[in-house]
C-alpha atoms as a PDB file:
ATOM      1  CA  UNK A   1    -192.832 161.238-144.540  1.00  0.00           C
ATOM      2  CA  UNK A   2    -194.903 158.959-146.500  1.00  0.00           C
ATOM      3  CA  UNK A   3    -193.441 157.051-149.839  1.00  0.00           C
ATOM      4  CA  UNK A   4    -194.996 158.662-153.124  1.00  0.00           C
ATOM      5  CA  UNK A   5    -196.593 156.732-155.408  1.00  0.00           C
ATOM      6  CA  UNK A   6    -195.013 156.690-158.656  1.00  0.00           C
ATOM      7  CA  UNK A   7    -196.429 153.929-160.991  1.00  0.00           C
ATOM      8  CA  UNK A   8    -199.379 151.762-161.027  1.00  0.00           C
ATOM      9  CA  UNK A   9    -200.093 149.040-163.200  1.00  0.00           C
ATOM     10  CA  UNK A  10    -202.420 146.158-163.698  1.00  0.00           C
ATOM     11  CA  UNK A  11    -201.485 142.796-163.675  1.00  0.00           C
ATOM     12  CA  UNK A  12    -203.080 139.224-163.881  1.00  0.00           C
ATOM     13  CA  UNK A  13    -206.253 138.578-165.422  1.00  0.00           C
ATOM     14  CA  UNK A  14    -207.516 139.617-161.937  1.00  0.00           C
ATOM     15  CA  UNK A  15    -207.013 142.974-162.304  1.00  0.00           C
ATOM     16  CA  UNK A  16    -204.318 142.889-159.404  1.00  0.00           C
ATOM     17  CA  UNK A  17    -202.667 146.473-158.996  1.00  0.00           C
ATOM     18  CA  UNK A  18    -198.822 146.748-159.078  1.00  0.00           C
ATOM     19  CA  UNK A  19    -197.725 149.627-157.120  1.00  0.00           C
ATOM     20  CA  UNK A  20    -194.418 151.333-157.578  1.00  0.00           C
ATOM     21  CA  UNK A  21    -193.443 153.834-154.268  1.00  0.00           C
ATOM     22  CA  UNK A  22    -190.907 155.926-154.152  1.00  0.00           C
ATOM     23  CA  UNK A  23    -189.829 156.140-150.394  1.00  0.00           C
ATOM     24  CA  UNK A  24    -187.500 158.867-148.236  1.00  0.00           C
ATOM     25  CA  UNK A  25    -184.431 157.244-148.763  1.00  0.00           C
ATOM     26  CA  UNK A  26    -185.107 157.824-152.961  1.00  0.00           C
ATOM     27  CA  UNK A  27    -185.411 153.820-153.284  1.00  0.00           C
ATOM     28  CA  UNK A  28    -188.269 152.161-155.303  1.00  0.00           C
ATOM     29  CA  UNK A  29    -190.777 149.879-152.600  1.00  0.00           C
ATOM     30  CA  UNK A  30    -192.996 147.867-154.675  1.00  0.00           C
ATOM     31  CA  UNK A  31    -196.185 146.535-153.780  1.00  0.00           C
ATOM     32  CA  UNK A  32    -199.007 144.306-155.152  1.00  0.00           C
ATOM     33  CA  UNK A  33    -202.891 145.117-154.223  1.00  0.00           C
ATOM     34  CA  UNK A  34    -205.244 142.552-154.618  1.00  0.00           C
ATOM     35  CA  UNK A  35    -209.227 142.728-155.702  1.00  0.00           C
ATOM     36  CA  UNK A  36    -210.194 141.434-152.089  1.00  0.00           C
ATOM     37  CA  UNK A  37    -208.264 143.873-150.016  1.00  0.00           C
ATOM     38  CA  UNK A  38    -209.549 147.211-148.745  1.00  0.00           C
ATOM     39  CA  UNK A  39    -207.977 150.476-149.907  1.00  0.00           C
ATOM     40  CA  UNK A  40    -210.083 152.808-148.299  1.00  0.00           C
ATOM     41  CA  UNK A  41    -206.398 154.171-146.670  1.00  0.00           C
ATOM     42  CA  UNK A  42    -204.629 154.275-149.757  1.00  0.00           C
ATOM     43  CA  UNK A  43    -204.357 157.651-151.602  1.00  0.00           C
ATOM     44  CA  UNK A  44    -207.056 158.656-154.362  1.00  0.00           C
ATOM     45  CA  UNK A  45    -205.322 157.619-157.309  1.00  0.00           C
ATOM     46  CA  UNK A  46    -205.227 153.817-156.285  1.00  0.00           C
ATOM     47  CA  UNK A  47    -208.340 154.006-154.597  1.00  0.00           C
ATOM     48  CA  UNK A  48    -210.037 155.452-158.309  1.00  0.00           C
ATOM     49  CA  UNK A  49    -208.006 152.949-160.641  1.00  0.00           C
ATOM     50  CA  UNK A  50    -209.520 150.155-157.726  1.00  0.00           C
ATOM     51  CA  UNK A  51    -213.326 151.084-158.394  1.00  0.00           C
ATOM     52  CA  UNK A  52    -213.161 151.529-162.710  1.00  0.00           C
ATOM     53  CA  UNK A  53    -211.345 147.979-162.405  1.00  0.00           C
ATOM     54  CA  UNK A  54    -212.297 146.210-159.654  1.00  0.00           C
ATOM     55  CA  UNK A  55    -216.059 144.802-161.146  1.00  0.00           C
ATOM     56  CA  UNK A  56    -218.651 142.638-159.314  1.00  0.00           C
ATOM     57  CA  UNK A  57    -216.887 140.131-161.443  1.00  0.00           C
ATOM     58  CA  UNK A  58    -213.673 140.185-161.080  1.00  0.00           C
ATOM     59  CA  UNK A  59    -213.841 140.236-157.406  1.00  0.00           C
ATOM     60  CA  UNK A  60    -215.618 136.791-157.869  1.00  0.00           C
ATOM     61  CA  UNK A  61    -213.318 135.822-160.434  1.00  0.00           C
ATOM     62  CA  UNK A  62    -210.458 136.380-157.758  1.00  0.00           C
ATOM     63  CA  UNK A  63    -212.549 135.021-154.649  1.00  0.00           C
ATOM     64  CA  UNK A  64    -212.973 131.781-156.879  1.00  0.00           C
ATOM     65  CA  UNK A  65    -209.431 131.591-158.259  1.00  0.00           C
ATOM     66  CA  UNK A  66    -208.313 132.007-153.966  1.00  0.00           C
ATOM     67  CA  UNK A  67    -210.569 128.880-153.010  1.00  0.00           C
ATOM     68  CA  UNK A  68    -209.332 126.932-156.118  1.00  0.00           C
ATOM     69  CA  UNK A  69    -205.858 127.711-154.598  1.00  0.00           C
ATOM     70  CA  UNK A  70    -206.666 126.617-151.293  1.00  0.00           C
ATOM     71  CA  UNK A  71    -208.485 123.451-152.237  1.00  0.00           C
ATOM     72  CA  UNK A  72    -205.102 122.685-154.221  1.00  0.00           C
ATOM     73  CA  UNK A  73    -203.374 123.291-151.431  1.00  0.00           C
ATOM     74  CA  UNK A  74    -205.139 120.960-148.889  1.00  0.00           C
ATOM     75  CA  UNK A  75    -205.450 118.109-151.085  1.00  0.00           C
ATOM     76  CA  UNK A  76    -201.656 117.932-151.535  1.00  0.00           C
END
């Protein structure tokens, strides 16, 4: 059996979505969704709060803020 979602919430300035789960076992499983990932398989809820949030812009702003990160990275 699949875990059912239970919360979602939005975090960051980049709009990332904070998923809360509740699996088989009754436990929480908590997950983080980023603007950049796909979630075409995820169910419709997350896939709806995705597309009102997840502008033209803030998929830049997070594609930017990623290559900042790796830059950062490599220099060091």
């Amino acid at each position: 059996m699949a875990n059912i979602l239970d919360k979602i919430e939005v975090v960051t300035k980049h709009k990332n979505l904070q998923i809360r789960e509740i699996t088989d076992s009754g436990r929480y499983h908590r997950r983080v969704i980023s603007p950049d990932e796909d979630v075409s398989s995820e169910v419709q809820e997350i896939q709806d709060k995705a597309e009102e949030l997840w502008t033209d812009e803030v998929k830049e702003a997070w594609a930017t803020f990623q290559a900042e990160q790796k830059a950062e990275m490599e220099a060091e």
